[in-house]
Protein backbone atom coordinates (compact mmCIF):
# COMPACT_ATOMS: atom_id res chain seq x y z
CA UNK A 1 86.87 96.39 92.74
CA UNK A 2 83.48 95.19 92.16
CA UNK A 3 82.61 93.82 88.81
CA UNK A 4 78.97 93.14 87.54
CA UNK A 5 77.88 91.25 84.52
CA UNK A 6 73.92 91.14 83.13
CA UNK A 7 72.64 88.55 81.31
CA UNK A 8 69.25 87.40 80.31
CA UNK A 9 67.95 90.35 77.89
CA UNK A 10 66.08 90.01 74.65
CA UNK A 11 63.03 89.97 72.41
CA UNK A 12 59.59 89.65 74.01
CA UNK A 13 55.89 89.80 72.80
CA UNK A 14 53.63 91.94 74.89
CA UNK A 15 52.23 89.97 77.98
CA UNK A 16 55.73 87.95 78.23
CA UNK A 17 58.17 87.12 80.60
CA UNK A 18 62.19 87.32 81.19
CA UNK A 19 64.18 86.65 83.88
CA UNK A 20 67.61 89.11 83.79
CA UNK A 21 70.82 87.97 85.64
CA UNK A 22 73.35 89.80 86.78
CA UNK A 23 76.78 87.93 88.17
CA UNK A 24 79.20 89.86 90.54
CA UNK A 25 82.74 89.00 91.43
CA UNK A 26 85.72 90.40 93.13
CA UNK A 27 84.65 91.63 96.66
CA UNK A 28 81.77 89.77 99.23
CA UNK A 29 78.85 90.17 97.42
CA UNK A 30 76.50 89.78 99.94
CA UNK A 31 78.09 92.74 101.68
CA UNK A 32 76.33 94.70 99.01
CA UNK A 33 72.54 96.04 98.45
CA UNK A 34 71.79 95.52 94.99
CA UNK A 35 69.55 97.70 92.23
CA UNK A 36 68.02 97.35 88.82
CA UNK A 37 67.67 100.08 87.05
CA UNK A 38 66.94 101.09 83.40
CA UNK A 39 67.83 103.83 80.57
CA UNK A 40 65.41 103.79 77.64
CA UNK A 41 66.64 105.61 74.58
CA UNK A 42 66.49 108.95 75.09
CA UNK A 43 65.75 109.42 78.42
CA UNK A 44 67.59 108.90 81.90
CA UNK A 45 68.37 106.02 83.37
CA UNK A 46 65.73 105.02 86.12
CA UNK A 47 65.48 102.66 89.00
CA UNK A 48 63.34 100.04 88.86
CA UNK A 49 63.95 97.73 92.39
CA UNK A 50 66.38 97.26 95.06
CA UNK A 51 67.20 94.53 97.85
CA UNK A 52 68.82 95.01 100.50
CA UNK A 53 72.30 92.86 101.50
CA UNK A 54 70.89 90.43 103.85
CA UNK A 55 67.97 89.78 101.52
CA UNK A 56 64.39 90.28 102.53
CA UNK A 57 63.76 93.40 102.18
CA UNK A 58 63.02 94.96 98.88
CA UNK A 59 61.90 98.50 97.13
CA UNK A 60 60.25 98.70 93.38
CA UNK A 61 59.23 101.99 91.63
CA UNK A 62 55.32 102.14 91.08
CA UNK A 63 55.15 101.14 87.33
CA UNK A 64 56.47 97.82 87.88
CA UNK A 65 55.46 96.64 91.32
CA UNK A 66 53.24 93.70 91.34
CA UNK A 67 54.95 92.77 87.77
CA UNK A 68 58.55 91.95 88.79
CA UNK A 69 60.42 90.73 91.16
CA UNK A 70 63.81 91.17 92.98
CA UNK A 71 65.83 88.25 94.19
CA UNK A 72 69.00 87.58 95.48
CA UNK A 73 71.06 84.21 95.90
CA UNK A 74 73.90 84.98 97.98
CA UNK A 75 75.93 81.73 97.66
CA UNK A 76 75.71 82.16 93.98
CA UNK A 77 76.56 85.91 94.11
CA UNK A 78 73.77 86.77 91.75
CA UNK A 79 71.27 89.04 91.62
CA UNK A 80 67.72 88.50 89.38
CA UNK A 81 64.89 90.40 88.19
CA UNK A 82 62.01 88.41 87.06
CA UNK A 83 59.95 90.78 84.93
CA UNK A 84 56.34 89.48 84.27
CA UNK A 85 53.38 90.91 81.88
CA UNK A 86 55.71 92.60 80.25
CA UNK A 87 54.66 95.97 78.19
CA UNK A 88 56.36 98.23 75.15
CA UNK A 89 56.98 100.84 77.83
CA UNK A 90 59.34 98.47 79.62
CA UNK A 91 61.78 98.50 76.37
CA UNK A 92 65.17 99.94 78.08
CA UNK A 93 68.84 98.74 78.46
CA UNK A 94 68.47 97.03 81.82
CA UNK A 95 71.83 97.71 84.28
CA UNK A 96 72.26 96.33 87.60
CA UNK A 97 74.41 97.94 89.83
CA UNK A 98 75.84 97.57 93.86
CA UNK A 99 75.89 99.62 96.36
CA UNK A 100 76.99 99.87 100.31
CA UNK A 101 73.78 101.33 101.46
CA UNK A 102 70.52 99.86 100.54
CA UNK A 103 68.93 102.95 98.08
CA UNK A 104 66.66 103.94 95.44
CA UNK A 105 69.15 106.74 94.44
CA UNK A 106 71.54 106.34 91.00
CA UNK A 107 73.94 108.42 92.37
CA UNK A 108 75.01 105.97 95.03
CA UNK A 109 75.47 103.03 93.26
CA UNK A 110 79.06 103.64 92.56
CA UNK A 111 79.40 99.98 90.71
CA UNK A 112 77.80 98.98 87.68
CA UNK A 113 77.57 96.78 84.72
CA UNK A 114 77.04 96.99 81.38
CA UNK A 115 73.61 96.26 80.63
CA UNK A 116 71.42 94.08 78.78
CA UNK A 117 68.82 94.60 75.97
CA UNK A 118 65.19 93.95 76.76
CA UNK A 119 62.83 94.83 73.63
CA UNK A 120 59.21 94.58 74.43
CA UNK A 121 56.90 94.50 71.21
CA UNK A 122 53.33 95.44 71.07
């Protein structure tokens, strides 16, 4: 079993940064692509970036390319997403989540964690 754990979430003013963290343990994690994606309140839960196992190569949905950034540190078996110039529409619970196949889909991510708060005020 794969388990993932997020950390890094908060409080930010319009135009601000965060960096969100997410630890995984229990299998080889650089065996595993890895995804970001987020669930604002009353809508579904969206991707937001991907990177494949080896590193390298990465995948964003339009509305944040060019404002965050997917990274991976294998011998630390952690996963990051720097989010810069950050805006009110970016308020969502933030999950990441692992997967065998490097993917933009939510349905095959079949490990995830629990998610972290980031507020973004105007």
């Amino acid at each position: 079993q794969v388990q993932l754990v997020e950390s890094g979430g908060g409080l930010v003013q319009a135009g601000g940064s965060l960096r969100l963290s997410c630890a995984v343990s229990g299998r080889t994690f650089s065996n595993y692509a890895m995804g970001w994606f987020r669930q604002a309140p009353g809508k579904e839960r969206e991707f937001v970036a991907a990177i494949r196992k080896s590193s390298g190569l990465t995948t964003y949905t339009d509305s944040v390319k060019g404002r965050f950034t997917i990274s991976r540190d294998n011998a630390k078996n952690t996963v990051y997403l720097q989010m810069n110039s950050l805006e009110p529409d970016d308020t969502a619970v933030y999950y990441c989540a692992a997967s065998n196949v490097f993917t933009r889909r939510r349905d095959e991510y079949p490990y995830w964690g629990q998610g972290t708060q980031v507020s973004v005020s105007s």
